[in-house]
Each structure stands twice: as structure tokens, then as C-alpha cells.
PDB file of N, CA and C in Angstrom:
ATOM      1  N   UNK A   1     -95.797 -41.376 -85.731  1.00  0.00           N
ATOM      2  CA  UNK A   1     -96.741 -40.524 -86.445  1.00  0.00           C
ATOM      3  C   UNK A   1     -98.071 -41.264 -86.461  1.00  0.00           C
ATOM      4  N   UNK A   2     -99.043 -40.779 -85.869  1.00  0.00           N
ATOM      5  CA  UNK A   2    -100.221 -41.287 -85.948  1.00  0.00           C
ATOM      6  C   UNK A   2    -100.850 -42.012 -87.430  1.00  0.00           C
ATOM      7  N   UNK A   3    -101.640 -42.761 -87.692  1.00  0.00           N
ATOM      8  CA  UNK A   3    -102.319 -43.270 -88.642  1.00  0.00           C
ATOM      9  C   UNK A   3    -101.080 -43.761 -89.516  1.00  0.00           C
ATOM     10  N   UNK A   4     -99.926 -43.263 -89.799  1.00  0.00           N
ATOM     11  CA  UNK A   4     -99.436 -43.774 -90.923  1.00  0.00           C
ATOM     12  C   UNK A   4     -97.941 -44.088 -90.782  1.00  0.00           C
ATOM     13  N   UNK A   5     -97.592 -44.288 -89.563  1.00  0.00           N
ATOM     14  CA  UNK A   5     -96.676 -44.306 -88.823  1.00  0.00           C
ATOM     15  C   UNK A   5     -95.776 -45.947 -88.539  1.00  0.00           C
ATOM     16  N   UNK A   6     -97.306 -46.969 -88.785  1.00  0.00           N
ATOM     17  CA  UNK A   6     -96.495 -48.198 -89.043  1.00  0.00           C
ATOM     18  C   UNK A   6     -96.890 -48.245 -90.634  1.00  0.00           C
ATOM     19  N   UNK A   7     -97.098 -47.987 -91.230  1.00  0.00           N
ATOM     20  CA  UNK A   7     -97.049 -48.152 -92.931  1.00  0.00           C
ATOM     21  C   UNK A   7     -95.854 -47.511 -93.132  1.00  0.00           C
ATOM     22  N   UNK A   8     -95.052 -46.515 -92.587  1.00  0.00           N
ATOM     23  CA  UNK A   8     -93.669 -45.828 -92.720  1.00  0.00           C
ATOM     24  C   UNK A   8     -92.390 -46.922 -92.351  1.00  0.00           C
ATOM     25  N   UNK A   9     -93.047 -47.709 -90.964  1.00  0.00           N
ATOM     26  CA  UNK A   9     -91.939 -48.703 -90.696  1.00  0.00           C
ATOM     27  C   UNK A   9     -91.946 -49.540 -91.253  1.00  0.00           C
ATOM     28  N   UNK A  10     -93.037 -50.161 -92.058  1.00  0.00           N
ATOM     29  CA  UNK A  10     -92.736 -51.371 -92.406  1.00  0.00           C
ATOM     30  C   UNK A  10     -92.153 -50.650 -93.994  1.00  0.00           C
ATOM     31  N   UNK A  11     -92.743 -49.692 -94.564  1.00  0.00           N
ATOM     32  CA  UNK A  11     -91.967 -49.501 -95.600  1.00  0.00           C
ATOM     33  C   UNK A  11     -90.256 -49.689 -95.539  1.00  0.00           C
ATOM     34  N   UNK A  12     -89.892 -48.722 -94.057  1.00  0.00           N
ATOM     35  CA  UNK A  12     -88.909 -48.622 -93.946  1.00  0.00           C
ATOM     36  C   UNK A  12     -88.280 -50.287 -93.843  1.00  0.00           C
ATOM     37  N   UNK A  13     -88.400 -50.750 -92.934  1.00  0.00           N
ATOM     38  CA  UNK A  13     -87.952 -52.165 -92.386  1.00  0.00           C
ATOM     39  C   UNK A  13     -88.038 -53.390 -93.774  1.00  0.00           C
ATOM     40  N   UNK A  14     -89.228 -53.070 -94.823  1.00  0.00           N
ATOM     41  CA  UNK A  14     -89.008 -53.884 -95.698  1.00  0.00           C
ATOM     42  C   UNK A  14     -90.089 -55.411 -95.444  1.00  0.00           C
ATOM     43  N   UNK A  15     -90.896 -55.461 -94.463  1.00  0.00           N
ATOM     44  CA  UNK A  15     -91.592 -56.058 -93.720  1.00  0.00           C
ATOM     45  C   UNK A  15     -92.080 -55.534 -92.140  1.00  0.00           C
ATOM     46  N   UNK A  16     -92.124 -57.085 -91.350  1.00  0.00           N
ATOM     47  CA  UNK A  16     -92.714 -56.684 -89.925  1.00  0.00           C
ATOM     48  C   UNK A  16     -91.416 -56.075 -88.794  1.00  0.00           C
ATOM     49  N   UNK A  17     -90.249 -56.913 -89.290  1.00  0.00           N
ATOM     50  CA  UNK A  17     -89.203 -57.134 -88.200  1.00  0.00           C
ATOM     51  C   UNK A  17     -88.154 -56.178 -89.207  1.00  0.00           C
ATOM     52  N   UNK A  18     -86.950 -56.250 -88.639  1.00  0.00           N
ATOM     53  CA  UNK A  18     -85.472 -55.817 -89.180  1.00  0.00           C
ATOM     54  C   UNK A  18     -85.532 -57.154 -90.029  1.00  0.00           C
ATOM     55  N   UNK A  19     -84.607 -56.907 -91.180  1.00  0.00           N
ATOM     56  CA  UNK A  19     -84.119 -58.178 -92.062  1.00  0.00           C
ATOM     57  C   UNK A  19     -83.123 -57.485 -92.880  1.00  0.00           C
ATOM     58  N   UNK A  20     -83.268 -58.783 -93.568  1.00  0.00           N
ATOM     59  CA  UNK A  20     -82.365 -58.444 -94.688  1.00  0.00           C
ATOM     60  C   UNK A  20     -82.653 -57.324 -95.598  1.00  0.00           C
ATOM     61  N   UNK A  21     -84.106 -57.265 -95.835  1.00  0.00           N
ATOM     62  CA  UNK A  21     -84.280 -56.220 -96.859  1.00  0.00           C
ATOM     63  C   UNK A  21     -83.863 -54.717 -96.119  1.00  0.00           C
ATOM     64  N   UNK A  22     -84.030 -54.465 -94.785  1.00  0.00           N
ATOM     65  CA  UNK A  22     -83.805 -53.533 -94.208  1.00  0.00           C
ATOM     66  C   UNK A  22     -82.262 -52.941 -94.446  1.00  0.00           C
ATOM     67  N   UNK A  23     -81.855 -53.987 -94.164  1.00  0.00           N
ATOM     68  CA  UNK A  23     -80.233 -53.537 -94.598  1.00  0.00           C
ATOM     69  C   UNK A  23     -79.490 -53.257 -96.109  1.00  0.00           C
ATOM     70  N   UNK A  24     -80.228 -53.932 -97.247  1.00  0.00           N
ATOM     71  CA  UNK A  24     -79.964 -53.556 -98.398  1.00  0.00           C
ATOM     72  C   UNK A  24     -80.875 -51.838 -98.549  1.00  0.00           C
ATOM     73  N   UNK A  25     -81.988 -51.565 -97.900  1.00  0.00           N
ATOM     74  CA  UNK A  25     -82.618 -50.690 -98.465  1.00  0.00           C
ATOM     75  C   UNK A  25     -81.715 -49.561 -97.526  1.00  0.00           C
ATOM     76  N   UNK A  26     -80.961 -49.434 -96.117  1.00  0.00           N
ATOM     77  CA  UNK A  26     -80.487 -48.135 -95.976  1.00  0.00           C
ATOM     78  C   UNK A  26     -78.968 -48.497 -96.404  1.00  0.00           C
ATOM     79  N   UNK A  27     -78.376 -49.773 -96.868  1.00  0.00           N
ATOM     80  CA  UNK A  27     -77.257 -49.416 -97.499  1.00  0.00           C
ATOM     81  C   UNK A  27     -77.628 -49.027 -99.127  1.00  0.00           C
ATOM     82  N   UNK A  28     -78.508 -48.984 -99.637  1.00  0.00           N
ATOM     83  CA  UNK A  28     -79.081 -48.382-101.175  1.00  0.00           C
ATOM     84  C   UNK A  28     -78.753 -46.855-100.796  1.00  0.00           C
ATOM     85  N   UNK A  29     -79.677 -46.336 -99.344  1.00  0.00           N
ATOM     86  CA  UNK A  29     -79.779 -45.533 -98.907  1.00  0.00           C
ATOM     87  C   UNK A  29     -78.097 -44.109 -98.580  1.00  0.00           C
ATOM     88  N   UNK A  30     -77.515 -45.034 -97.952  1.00  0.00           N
ATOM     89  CA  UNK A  30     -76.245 -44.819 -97.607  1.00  0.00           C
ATOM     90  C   UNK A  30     -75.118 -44.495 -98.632  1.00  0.00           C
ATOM     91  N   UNK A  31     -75.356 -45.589 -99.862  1.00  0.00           N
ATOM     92  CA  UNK A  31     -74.298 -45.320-100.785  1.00  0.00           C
ATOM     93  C   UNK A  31     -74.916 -43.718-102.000  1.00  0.00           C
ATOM     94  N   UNK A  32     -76.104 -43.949-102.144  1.00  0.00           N
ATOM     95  CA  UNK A  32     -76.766 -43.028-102.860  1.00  0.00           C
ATOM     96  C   UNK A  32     -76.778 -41.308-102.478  1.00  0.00           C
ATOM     97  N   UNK A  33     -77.095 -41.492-100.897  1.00  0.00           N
ATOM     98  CA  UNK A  33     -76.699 -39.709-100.552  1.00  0.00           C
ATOM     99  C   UNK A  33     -75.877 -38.956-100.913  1.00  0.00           C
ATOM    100  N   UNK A  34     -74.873 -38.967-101.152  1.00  0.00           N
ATOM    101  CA  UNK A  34     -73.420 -38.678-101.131  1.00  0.00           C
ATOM    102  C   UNK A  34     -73.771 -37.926-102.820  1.00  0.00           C
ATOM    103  N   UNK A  35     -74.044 -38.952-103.759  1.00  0.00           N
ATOM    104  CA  UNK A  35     -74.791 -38.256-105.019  1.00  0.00           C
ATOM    105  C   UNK A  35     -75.219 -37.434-104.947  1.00  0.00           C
ATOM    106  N   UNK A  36     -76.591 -37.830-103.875  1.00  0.00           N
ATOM    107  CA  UNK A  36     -77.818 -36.730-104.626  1.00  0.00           C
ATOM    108  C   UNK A  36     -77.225 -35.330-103.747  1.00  0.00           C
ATOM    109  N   UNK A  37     -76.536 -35.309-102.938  1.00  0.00           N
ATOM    110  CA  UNK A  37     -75.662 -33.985-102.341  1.00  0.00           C
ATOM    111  C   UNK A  37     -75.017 -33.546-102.986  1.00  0.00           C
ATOM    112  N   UNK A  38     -74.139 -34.195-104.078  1.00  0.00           N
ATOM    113  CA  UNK A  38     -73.843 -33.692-104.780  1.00  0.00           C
ATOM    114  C   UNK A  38     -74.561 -33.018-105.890  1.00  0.00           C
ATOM    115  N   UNK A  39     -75.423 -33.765-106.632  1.00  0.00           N
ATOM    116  CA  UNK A  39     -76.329 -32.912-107.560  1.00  0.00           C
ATOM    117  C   UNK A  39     -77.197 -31.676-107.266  1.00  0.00           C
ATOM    118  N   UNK A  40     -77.229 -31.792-105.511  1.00  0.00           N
ATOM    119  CA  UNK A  40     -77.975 -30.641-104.912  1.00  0.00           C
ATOM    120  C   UNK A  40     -76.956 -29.112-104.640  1.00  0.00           C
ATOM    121  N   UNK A  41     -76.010 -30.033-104.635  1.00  0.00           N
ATOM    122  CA  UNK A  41     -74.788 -28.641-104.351  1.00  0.00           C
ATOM    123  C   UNK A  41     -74.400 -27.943-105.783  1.00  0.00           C
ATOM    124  N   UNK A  42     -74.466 -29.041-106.475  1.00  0.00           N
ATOM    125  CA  UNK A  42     -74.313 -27.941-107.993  1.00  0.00           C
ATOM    126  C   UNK A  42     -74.924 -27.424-107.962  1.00  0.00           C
ATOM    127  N   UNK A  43     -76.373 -27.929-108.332  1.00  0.00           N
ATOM    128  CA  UNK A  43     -77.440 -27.270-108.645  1.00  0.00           C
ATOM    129  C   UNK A  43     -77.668 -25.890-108.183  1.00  0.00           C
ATOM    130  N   UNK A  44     -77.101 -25.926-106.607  1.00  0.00           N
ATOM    131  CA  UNK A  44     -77.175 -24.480-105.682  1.00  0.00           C
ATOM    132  C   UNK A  44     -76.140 -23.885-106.439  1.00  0.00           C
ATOM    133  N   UNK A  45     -74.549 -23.804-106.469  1.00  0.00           N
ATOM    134  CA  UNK A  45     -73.658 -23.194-107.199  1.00  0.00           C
ATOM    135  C   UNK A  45     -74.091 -22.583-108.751  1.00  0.00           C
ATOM    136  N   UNK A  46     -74.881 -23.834-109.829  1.00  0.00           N
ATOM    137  CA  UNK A  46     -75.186 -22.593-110.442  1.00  0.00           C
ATOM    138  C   UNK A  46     -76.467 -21.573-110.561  1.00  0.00           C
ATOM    139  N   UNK A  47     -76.926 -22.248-109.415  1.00  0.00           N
ATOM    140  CA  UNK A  47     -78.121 -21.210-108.963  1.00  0.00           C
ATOM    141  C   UNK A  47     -77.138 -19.875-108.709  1.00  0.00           C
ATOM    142  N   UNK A  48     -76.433 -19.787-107.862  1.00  0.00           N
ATOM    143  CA  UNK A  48     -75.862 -18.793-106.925  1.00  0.00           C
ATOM    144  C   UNK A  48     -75.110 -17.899-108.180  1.00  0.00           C
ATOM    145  N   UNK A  49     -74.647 -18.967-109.491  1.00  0.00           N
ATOM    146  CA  UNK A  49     -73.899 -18.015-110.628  1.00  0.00           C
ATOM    147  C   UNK A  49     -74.671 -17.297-111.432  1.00  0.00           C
ATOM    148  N   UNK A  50     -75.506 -17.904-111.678  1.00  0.00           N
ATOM    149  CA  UNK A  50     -76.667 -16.989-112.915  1.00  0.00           C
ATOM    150  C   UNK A  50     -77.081 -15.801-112.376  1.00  0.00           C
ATOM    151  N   UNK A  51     -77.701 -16.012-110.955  1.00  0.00           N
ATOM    152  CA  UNK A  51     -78.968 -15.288-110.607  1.00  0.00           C
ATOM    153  C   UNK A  51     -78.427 -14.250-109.465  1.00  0.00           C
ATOM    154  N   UNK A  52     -77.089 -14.686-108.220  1.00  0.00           N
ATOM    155  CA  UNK A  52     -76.206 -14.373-107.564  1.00  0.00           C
ATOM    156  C   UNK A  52     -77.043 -14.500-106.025  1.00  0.00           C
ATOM    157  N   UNK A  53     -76.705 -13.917-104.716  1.00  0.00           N
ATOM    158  CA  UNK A  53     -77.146 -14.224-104.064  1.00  0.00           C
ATOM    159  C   UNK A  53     -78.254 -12.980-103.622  1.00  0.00           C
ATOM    160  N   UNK A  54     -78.987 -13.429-102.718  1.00  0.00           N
ATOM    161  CA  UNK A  54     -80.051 -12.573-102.334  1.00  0.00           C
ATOM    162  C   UNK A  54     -79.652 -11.396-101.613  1.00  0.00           C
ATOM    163  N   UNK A  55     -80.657 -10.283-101.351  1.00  0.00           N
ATOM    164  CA  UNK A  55     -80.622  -9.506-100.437  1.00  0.00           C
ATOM    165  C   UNK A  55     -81.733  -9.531 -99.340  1.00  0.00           C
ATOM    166  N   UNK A  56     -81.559  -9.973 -98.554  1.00  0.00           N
ATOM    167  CA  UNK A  56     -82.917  -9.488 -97.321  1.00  0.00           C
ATOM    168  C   UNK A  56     -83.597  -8.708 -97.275  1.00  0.00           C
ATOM    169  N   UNK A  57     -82.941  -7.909 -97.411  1.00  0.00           N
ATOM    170  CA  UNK A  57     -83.400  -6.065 -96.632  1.00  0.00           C
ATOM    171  C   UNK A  57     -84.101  -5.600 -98.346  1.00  0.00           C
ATOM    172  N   UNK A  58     -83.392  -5.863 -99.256  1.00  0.00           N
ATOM    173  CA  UNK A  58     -84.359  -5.544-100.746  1.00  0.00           C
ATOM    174  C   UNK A  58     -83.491  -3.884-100.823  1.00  0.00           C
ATOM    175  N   UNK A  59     -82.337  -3.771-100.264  1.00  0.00           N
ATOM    176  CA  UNK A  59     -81.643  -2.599-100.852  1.00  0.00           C
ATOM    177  C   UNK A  59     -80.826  -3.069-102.555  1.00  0.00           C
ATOM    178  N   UNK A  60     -80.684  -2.103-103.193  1.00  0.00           N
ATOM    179  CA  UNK A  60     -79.883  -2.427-104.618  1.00  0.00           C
ATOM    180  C   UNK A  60     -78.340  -1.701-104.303  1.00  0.00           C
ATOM    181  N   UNK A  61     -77.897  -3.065-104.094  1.00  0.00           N
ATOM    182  CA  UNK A  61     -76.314  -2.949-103.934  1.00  0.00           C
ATOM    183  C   UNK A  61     -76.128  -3.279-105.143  1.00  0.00           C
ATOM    184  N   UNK A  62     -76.258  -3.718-106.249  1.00  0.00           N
ATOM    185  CA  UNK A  62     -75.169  -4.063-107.339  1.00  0.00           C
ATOM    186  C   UNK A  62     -73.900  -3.659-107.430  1.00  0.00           C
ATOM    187  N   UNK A  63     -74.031  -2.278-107.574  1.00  0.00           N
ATOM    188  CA  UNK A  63     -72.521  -1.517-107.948  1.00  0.00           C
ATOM    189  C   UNK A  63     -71.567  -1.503-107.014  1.00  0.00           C
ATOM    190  N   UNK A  64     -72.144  -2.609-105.807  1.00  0.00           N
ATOM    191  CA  UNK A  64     -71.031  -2.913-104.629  1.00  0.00           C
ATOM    192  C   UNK A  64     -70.841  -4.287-104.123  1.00  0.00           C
ATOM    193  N   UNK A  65     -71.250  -5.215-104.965  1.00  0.00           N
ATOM    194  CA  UNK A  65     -70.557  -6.323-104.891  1.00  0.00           C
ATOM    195  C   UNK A  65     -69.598  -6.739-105.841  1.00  0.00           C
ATOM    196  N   UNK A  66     -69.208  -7.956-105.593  1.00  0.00           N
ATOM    197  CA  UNK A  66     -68.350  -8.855-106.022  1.00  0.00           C
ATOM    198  C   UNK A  66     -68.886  -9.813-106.888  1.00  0.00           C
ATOM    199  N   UNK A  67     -68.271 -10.381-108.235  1.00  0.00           N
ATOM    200  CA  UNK A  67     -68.938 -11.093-109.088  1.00  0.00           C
ATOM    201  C   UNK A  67     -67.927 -12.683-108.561  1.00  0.00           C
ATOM    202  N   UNK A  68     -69.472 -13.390-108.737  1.00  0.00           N
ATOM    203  CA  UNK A  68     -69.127 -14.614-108.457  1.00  0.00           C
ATOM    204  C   UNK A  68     -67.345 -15.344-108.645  1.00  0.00           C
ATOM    205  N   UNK A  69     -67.511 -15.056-110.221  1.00  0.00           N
ATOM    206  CA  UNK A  69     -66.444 -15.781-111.051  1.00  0.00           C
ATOM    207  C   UNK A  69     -65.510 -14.228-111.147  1.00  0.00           C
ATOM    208  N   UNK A  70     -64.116 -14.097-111.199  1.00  0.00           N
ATOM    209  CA  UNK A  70     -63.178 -15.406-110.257  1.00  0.00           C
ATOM    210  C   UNK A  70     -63.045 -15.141-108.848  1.00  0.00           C
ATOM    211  N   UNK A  71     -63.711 -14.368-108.317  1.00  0.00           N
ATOM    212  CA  UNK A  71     -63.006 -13.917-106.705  1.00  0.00           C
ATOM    213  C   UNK A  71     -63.796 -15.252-105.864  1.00  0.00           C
ATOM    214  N   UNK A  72     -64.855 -14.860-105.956  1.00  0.00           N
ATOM    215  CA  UNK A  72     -65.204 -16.287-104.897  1.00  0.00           C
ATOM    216  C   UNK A  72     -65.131 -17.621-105.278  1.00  0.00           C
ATOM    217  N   UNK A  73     -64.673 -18.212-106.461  1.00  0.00           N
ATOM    218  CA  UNK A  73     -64.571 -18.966-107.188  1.00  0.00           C
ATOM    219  C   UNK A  73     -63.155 -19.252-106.757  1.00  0.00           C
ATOM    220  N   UNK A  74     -61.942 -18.683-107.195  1.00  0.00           N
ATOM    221  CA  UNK A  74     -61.178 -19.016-106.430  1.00  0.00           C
ATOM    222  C   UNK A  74     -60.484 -19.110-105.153  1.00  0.00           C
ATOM    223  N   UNK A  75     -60.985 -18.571-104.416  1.00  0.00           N
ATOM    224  CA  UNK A  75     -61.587 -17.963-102.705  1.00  0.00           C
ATOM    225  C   UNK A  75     -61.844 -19.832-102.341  1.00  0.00           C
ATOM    226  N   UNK A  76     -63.150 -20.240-102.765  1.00  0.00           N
ATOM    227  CA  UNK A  76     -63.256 -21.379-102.502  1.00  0.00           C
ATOM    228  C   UNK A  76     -61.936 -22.551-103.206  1.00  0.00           C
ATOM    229  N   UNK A  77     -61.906 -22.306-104.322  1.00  0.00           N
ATOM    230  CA  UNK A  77     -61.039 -23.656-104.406  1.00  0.00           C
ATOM    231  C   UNK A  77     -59.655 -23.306-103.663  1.00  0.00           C
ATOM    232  N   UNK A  78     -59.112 -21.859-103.478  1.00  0.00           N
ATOM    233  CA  UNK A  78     -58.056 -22.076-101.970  1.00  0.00           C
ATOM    234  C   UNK A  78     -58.386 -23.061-100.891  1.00  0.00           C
ATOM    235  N   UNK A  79     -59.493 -22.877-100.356  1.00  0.00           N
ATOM    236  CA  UNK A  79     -60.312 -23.229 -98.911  1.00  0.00           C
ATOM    237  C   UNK A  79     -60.096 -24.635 -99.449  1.00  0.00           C
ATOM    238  N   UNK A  80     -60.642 -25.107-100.427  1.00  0.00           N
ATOM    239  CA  UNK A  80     -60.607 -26.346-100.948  1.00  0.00           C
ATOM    240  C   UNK A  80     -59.448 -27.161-100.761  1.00  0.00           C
ATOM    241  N   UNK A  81     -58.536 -26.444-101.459  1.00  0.00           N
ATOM    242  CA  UNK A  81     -57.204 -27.070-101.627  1.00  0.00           C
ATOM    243  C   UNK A  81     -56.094 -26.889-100.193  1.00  0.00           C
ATOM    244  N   UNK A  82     -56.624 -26.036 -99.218  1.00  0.00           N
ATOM    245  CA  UNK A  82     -55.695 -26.193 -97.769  1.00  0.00           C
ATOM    246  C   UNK A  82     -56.807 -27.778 -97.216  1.00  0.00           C
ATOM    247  N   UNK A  83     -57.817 -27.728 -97.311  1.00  0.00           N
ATOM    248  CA  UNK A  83     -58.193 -29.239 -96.708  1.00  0.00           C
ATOM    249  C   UNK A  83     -57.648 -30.089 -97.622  1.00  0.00           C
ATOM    250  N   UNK A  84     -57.425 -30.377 -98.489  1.00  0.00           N
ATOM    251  CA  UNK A  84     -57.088 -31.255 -99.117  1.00  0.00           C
ATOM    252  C   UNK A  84     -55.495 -31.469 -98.786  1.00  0.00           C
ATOM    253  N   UNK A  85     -54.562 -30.836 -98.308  1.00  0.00           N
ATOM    254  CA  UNK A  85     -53.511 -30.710 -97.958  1.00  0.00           C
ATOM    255  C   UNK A  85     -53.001 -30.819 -96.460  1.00  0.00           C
ATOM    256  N   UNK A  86     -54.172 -30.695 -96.059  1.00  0.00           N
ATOM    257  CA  UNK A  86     -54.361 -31.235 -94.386  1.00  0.00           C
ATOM    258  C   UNK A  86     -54.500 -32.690 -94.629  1.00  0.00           C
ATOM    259  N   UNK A  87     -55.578 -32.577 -94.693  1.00  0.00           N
ATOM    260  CA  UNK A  87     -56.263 -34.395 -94.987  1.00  0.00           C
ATOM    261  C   UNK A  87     -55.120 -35.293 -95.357  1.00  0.00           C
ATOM    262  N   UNK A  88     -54.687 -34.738 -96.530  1.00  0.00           N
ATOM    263  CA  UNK A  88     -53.499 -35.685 -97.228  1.00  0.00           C
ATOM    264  C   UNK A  88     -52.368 -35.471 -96.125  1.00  0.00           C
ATOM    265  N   UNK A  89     -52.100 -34.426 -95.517  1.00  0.00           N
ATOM    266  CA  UNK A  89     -51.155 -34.624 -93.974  1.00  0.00           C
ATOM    267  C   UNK A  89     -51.658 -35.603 -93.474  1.00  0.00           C
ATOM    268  N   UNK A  90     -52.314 -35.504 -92.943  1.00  0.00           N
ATOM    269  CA  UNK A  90     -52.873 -36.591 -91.660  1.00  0.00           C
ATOM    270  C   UNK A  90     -52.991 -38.063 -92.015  1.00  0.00           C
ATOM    271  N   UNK A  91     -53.752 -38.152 -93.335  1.00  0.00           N
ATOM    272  CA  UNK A  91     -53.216 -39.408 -93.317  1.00  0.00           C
ATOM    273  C   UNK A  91     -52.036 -40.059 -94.160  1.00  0.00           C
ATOM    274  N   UNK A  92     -51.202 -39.477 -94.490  1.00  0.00           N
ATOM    275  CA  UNK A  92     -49.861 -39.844 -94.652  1.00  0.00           C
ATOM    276  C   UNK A  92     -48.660 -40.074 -93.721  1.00  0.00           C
ATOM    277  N   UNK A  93     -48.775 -39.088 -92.669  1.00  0.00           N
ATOM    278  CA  UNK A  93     -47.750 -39.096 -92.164  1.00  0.00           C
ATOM    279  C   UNK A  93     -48.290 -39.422 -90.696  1.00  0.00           C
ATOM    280  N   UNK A  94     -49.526 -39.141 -90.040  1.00  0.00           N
ATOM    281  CA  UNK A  94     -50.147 -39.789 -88.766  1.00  0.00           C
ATOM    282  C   UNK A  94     -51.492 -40.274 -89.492  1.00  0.00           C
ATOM    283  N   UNK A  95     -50.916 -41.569 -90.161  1.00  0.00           N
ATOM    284  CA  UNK A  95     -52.260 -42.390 -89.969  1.00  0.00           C
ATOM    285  C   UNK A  95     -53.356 -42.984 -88.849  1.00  0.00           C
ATOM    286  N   UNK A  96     -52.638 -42.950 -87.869  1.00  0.00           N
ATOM    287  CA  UNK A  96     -53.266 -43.637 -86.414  1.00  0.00           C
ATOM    288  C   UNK A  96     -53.795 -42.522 -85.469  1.00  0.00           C
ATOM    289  N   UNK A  97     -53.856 -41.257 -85.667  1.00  0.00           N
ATOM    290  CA  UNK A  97     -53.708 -40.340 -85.434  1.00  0.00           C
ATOM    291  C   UNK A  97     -54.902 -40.456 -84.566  1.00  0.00           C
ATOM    292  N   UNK A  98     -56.183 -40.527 -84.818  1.00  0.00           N
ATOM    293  CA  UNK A  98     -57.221 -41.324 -84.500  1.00  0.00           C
ATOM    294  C   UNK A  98     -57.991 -42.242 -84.424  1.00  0.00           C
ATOM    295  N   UNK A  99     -57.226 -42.973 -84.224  1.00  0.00           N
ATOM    296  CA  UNK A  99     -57.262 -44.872 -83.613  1.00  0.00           C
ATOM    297  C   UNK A  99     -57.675 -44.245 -82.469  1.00  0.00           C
ATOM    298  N   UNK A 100     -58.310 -46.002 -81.899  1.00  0.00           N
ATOM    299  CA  UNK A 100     -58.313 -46.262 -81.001  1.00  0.00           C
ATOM    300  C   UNK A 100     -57.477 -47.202 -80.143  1.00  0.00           C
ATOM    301  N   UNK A 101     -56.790 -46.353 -79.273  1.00  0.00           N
ATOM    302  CA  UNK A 101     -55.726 -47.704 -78.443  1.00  0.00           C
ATOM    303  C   UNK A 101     -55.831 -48.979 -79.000  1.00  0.00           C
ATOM    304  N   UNK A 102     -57.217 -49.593 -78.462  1.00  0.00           N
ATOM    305  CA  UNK A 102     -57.284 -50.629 -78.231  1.00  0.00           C
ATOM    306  C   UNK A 102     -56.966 -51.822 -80.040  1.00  0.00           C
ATOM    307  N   UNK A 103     -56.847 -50.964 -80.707  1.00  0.00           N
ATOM    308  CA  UNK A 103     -56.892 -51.636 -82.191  1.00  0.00           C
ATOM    309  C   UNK A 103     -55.218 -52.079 -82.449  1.00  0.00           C
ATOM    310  N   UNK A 104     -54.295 -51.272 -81.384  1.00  0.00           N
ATOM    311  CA  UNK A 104     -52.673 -52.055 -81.321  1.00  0.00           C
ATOM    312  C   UNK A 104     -52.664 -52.934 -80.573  1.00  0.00           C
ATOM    313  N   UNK A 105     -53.829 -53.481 -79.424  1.00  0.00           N
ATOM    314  CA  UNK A 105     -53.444 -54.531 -78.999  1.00  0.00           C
ATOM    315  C   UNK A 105     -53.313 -56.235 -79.761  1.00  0.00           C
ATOM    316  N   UNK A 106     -52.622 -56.971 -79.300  1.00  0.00           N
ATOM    317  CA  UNK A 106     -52.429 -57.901 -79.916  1.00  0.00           C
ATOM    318  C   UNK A 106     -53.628 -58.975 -80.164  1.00  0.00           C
ATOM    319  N   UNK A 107     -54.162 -59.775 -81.099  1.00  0.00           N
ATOM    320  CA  UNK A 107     -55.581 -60.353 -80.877  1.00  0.00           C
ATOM    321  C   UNK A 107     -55.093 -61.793 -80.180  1.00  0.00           C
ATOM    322  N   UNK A 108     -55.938 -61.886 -79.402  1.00  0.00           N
ATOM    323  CA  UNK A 108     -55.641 -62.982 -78.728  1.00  0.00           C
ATOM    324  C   UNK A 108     -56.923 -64.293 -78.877  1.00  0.00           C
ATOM    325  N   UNK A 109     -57.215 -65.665 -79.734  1.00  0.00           N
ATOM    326  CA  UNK A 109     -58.219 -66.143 -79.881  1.00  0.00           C
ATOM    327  C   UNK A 109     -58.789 -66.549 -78.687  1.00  0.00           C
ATOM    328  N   UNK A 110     -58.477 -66.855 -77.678  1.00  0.00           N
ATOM    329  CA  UNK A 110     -59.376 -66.821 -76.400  1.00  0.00           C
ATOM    330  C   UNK A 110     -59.997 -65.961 -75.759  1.00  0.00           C
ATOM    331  N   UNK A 111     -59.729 -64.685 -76.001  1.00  0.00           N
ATOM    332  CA  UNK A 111     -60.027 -63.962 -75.093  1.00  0.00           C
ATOM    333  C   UNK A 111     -60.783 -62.933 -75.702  1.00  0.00           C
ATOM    334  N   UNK A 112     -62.238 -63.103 -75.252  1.00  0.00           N
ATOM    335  CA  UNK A 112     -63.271 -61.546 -75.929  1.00  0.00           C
ATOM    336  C   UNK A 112     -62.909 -60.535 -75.478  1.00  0.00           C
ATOM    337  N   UNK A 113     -62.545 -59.595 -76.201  1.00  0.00           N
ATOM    338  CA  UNK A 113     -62.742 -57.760 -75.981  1.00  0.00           C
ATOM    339  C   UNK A 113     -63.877 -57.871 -74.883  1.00  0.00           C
ATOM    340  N   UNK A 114     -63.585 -56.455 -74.142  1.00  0.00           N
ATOM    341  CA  UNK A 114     -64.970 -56.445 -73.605  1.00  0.00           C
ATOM    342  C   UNK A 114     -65.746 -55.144 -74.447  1.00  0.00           C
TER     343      UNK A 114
END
């Protein structure tokens, strides 16, 4: 980005080069998202409950939808609860399921991976 483009990297980087600070600031970075996604996804859900969802077109359907609470409410926590029942398949019963070969081979101290 022109003009402000190394004031962004070094913000980013924490100085001139990669360092240490670089790595504490996108693991700050890394552990923190996961939060603020979360506070952003509520926030949308009870957006979506109060107010409900939009129309494009600006026709008045009311008297032909569906109210949030309980149909899509529990609609989702089904959806919810078959991943959660997958997931907990997979890694219970094929943990290795997606390994990589090479992580059963035996370690050998002489010899580098390539």
C-alpha cells in the first residue's frame, strides 16, 4: 500500500525484521479470533431474533413466515448436534484417520526426514 504500507509492516512485524515480538503479536492474534467470532456470531443471532431477517425485494410476507424460536432454533441445534456426533466418531474410533503416513514411521536419530 503506498505511503503507509511500511508503517503497517513494521506495526505488524513489531520492528524492522520478523522477531520475537512478531510472533507474540499474531499468536495474541490467533488465540483472540476465535472470541471475537464468537461475540460477532451472537451478536448476529440476536440481531436475526428481535428484528428477523430481511427481505430484498421489500414484499410484506409476514403472515408467511416462520418464527425464529423454536423451528429454526431447533433446526440448527439438530445440524449442530449430527456434527458433533460425527466429529466425536472420527475421533474416537479413527483417530489417524488423517495422519500423515509418514508420522508411523519409526524416528530414527541419524537420519533427517526429508
Amino acid at each position: 500500500i503506498p505511503k503507509i504500507g511500511n508503517s503497517i509492516v513494521a506495526l505488524l512485524w513489531g520492528g524492522d525484521c520478523v522477531c520475537d515480538a512478531t510472533l507474540k503479536r499474531f499468536f495474541a492474534l490467533h488465540f483472540l479470533m476465535p472470541f471475537i467470532l464468537l461475540v460477532l456470531l451472537l451478536a448476529h443471532l440476536g440481531f436475526l431474533h428481535t428484528t428477523g431477517s430481511s427481505n430484498p425485494l421489500g414484499f410484506d410476507i409476514s403472515h408467511e413466515t416462520a418464527p425464529f424460536y423454536p423451528y429454526y432454533l431447533y433446526k440448527d441445534l439438530l445440524g449442530i448436534g449430527w456434527y458433533t456426533v460425527i466429529l466425536f466418531a472420527i475421533s474416537m474410533f479413527f483417530p489417524d484417520l488423517f495422519s500423515d503416513p509418514e508420522n508411523f514411521i519409526r524416528a530414527d536419530p541419524m537420519k533427517t526426514p526429508l
